[in-house]
N, C-alpha and C. Protein backbone atom coordinates (compact mmCIF):
# COMPACT_ATOMS: atom_id res chain seq x y z
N UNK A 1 120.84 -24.10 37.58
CA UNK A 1 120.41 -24.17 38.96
C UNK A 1 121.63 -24.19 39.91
N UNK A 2 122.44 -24.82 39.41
CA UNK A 2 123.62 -25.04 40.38
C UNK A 2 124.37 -23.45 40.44
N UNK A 3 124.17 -22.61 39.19
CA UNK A 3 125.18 -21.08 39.68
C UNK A 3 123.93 -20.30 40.69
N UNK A 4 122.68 -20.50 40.89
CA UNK A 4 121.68 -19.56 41.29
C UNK A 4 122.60 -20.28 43.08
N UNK A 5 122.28 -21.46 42.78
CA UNK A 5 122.50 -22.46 44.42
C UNK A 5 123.91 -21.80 44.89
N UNK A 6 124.80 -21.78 44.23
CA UNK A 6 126.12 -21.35 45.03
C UNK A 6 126.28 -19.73 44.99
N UNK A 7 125.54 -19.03 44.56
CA UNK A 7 125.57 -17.89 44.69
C UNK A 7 124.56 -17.25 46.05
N UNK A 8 123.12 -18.25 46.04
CA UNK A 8 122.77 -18.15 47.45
C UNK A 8 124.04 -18.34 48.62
N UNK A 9 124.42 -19.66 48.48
CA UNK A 9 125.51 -19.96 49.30
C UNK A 9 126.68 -19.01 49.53
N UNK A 10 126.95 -17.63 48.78
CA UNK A 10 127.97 -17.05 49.10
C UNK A 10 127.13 -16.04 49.88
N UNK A 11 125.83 -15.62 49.46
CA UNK A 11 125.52 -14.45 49.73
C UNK A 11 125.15 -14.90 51.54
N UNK A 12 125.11 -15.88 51.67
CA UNK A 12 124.27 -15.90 52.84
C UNK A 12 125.78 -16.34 53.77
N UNK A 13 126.84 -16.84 53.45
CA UNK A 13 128.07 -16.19 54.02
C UNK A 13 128.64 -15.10 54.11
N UNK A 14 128.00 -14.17 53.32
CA UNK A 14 128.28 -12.92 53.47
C UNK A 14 127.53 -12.27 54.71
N UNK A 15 126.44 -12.56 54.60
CA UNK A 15 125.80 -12.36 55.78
C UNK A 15 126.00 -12.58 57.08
N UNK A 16 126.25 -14.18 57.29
CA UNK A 16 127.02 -14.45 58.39
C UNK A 16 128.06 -13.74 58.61
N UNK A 17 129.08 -13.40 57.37
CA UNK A 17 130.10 -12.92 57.88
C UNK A 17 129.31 -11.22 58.78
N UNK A 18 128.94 -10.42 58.27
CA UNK A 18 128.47 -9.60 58.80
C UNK A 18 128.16 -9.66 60.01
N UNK A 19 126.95 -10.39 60.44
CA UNK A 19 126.58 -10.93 61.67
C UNK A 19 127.68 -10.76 63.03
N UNK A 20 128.55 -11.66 62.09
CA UNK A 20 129.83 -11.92 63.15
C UNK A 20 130.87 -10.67 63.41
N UNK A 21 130.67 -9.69 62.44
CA UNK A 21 131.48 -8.67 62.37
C UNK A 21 130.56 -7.41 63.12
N UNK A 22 129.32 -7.47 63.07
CA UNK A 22 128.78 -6.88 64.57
C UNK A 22 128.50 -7.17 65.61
N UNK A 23 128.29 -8.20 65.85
CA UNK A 23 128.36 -8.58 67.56
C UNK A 23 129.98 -8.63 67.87
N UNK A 24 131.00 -8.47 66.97
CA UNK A 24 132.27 -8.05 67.70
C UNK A 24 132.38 -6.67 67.62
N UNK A 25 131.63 -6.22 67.42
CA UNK A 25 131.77 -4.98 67.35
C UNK A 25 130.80 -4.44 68.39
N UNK A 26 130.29 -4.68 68.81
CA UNK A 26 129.06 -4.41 69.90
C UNK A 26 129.73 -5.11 71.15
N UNK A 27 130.36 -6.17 71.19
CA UNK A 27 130.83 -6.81 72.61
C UNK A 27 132.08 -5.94 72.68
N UNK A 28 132.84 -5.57 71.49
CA UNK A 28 134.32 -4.55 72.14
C UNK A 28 133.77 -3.34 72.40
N UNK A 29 132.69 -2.82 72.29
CA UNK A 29 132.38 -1.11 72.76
C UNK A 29 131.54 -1.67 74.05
N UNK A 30 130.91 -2.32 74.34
CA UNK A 30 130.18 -2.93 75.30
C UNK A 30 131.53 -2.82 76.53
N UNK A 31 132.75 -3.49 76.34
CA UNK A 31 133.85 -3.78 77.01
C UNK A 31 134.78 -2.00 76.74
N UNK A 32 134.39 -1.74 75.90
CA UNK A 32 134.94 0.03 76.53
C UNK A 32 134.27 0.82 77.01
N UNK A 33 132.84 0.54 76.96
CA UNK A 33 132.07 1.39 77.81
C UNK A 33 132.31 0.74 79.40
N UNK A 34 132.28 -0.24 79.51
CA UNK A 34 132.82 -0.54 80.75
C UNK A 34 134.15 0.34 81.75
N UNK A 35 135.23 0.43 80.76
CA UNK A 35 136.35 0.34 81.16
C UNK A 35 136.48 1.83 81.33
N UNK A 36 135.42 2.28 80.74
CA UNK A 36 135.49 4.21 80.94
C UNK A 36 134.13 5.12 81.31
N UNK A 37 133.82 4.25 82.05
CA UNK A 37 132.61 4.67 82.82
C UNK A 37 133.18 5.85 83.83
N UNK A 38 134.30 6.25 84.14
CA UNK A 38 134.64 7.02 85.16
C UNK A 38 134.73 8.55 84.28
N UNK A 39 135.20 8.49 82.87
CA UNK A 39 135.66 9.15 82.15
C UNK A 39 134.60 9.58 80.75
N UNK A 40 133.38 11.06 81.29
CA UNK A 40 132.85 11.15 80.68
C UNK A 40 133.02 11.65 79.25
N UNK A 41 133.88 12.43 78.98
CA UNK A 41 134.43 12.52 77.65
C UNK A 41 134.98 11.71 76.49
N UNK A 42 135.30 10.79 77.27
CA UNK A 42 135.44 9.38 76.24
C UNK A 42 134.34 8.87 75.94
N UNK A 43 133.60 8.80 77.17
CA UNK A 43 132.13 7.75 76.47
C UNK A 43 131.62 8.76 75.64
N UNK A 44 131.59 10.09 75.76
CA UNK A 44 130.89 10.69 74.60
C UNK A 44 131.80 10.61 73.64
N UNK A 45 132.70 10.35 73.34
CA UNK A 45 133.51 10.06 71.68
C UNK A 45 133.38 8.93 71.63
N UNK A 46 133.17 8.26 72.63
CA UNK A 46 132.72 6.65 71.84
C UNK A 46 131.05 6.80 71.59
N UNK A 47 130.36 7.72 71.98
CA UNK A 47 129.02 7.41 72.01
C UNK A 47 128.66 8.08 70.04
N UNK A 48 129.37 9.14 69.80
CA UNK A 48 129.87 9.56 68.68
C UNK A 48 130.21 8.53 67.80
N UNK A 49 130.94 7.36 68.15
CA UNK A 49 131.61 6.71 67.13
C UNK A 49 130.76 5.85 66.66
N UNK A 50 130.08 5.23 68.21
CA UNK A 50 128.93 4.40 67.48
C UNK A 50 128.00 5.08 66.87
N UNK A 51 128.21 6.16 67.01
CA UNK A 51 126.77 7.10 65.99
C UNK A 51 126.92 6.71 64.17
N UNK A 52 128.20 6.70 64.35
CA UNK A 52 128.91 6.79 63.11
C UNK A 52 128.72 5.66 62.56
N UNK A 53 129.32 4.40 63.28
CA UNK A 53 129.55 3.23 62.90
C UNK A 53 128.02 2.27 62.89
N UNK A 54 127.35 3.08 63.35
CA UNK A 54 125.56 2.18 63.30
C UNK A 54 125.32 3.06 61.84
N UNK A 55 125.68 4.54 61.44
CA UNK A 55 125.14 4.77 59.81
C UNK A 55 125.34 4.36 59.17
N UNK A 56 126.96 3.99 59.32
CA UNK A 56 127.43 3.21 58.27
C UNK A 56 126.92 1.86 57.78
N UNK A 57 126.79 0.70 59.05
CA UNK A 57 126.00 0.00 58.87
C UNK A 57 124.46 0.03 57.94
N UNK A 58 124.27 0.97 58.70
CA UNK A 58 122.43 1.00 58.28
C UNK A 58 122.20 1.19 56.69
N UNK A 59 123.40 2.15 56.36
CA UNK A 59 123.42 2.47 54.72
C UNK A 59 123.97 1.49 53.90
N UNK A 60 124.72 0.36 54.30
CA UNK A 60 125.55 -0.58 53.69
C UNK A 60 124.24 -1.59 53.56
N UNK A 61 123.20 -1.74 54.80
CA UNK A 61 122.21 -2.35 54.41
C UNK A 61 121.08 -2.42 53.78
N UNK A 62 121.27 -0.63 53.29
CA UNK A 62 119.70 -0.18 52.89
C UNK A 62 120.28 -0.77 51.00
N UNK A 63 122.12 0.00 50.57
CA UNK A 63 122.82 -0.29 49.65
C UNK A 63 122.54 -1.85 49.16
N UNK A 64 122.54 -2.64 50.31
CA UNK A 64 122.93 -3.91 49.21
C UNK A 64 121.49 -4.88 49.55
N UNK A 65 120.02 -4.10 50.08
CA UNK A 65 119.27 -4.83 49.93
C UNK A 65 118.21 -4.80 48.75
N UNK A 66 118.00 -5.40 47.95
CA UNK A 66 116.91 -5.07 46.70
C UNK A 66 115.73 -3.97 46.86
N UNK A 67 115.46 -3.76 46.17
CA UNK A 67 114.21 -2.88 46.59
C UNK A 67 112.87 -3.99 45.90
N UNK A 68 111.90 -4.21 46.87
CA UNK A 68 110.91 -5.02 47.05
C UNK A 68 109.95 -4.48 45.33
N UNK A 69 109.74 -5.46 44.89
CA UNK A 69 108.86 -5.44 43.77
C UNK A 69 107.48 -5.31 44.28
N UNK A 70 106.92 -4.09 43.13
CA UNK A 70 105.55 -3.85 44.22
C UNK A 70 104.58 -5.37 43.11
N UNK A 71 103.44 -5.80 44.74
CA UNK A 71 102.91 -6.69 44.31
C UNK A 71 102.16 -6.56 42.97
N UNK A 72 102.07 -7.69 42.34
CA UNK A 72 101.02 -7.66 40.73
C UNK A 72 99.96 -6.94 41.08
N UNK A 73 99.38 -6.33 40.62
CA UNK A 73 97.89 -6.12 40.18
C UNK A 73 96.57 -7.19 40.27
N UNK A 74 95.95 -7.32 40.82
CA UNK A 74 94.99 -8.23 40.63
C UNK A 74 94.19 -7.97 39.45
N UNK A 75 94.53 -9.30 38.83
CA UNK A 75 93.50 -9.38 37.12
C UNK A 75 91.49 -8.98 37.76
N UNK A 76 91.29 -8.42 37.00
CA UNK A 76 89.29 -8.49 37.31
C UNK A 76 89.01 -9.58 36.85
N UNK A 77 88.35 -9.97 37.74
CA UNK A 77 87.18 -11.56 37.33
C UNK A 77 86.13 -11.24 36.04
N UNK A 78 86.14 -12.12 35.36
CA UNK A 78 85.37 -11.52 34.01
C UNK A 78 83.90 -11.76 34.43
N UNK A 79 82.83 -10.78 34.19
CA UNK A 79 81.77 -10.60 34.50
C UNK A 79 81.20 -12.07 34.26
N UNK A 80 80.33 -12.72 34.63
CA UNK A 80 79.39 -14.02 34.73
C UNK A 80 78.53 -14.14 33.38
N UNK A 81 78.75 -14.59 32.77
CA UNK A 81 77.63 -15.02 31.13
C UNK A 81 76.53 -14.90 31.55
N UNK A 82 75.42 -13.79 31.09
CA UNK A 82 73.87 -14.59 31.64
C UNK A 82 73.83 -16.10 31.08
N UNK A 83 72.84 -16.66 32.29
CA UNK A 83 72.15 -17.93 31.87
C UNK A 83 70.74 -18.09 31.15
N UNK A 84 70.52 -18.56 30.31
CA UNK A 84 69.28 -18.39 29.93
C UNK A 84 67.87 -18.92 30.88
N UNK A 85 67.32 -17.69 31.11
CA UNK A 85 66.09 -18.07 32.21
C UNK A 85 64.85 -19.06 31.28
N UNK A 86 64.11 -19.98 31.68
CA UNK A 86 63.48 -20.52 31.80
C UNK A 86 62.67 -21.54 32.26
């Protein structure tokens, strides 16, 4: 139990780390789209880059998430015994 427990514990720092590694990444293009609002050819190579840098993302997440086990089967209820009428 204790390797399942610290292996949650890394994975879900991994995550955080992620987390934290896109919202800096979203607040520094946020802060260059600012700074080149005058200059439409840049924002379209930055608009490009984030094209790039959101696939990459998206595939790194599709890569390292499990693929969902399809649910069980529901067992059939076994037909009811007659009761004897009388």
């Amino acid at each position: 139990m204790e390797k399942e427990l610290a292996d949650l514990e890394r994975e879900v720092q991994e995550n955080n780390d992620a987390v934290a590694s896109a919202i800096t990444l979203l607040n520094g293009l946020a802060a260059q789209i600012r700074q080149m609002k005058a200059d439409p050819q840049r924002l379209v190579a930055l608009a490009a880059s984030l094209d790039a840098q959101s696939k990459r993302l998206a595939d790194a997440v599709v890569a390292n998430t499990p693929a969902e086990e399809p649910a069980p089967e529901p067992e059939e209820e076994p037909e009811p015994e007659p009761t004897p009428e009388g």
